[in-house]
Each structure stands twice: as structure tokens, then as C-alpha cells.
Protein backbone atom coordinates (compact mmCIF):
# COMPACT_ATOMS: atom_id res chain seq x y z
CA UNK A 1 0.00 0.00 0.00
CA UNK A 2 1.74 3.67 -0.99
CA UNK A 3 0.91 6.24 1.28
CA UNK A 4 -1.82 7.99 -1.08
CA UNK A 5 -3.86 4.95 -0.65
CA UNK A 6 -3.19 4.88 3.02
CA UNK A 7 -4.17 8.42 2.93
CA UNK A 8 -7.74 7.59 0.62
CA UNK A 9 -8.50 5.24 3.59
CA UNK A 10 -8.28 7.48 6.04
CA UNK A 11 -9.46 11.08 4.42
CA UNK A 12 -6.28 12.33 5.17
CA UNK A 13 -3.53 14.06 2.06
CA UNK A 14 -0.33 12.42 1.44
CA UNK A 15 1.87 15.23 2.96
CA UNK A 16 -0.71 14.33 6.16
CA UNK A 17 0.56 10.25 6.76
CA UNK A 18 3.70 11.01 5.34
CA UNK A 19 4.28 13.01 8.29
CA UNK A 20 2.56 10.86 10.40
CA UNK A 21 4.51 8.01 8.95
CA UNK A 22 7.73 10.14 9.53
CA UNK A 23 6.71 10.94 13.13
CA UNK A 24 5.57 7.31 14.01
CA UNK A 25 9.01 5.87 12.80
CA UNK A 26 11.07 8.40 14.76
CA UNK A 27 9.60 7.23 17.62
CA UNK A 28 9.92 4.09 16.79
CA UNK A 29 6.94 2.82 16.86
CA UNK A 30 6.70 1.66 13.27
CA UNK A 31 8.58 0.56 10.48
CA UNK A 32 7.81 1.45 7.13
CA UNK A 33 9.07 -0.92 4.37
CA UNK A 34 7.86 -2.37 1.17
CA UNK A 35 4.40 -0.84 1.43
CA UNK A 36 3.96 -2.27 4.56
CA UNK A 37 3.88 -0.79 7.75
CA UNK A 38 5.10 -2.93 11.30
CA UNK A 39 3.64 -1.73 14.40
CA UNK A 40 6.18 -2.61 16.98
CA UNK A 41 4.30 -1.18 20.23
CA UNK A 42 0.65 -1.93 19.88
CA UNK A 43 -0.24 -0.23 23.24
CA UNK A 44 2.34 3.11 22.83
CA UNK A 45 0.49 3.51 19.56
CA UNK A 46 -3.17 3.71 20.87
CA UNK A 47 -1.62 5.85 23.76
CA UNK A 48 0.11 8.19 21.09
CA UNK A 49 -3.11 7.98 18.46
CA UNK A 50 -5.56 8.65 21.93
CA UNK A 51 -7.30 5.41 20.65
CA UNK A 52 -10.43 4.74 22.64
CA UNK A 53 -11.69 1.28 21.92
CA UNK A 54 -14.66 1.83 23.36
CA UNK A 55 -16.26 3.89 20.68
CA UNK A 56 -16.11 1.22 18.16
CA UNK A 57 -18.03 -1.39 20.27
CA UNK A 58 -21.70 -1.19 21.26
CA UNK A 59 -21.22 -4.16 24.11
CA UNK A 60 -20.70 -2.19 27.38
CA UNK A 61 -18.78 -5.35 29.21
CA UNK A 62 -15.42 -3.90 29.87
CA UNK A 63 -13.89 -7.46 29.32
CA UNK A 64 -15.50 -8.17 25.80
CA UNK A 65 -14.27 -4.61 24.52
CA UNK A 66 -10.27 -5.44 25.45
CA UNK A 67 -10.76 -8.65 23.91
CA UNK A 68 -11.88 -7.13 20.27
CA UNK A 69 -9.01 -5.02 20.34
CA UNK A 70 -6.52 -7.11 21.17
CA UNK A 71 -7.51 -10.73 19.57
């Protein structure tokens, strides 16, 4: 996947995730290589991104909403 396409998928420009992209590697939380990206740090990521998992599930059982994120 290039980074335009990452970009389609996520409404965002190119400049936009390659910055991101830039950003996430210097913190080395990714690596970026042959259009595909390696998350090494799955939990500094959703801490850096403010990911709350609990938006994408309608279940309210704390237990069943870690499990979807982290099968």
C-alpha cells in the first residue's frame, strides 16, 4: 500500500501520513518498508493515536471490549 492509498482510507492528504509516517518511525513505533507498515508497540500507539476502543463497540462489558481489540 503507498501512502496515497493509506491516505484515501483514512481522508487524510499524502503530505498528512507522510508526516505521520515520519513521526511514528522516529519514535519508533513503526517501520515502514515495502508498502507495509510494522507496528512494533501496539499499546504506545493507541496511547500516542488517543485510541479509545470503546467507541467502536456497542457491548458495554469492559472485558468483551479489550478482547476485540486485542484478539
Amino acid at each position: 500500500m503507498v501512502q496515497e492509498q493509506l491516505g484515501d482510507a483514512a481522508a487524510l492528504t499524502s503530505v498528512h501520513v507522510n508526516r505521520s509516517l515520519r513521526t511514528l518511525r522516529q519514535e519508533r513505533l513503526v517501520t515502514v518498508r515495502g508498502g507495509m507498515v510494522e507496528i512494533h508497540d501496539w499499546e504506545r500507539l493507541m496511547h500516542a493515536g488517543e485510541f479509545d476502543a470503546t467507541y467502536l463497540v456497542a457491548d458495554t462489558f469492559p472485558d468483551r471490549q479489550r478482547r476485540l481489540v486485542f484478539q
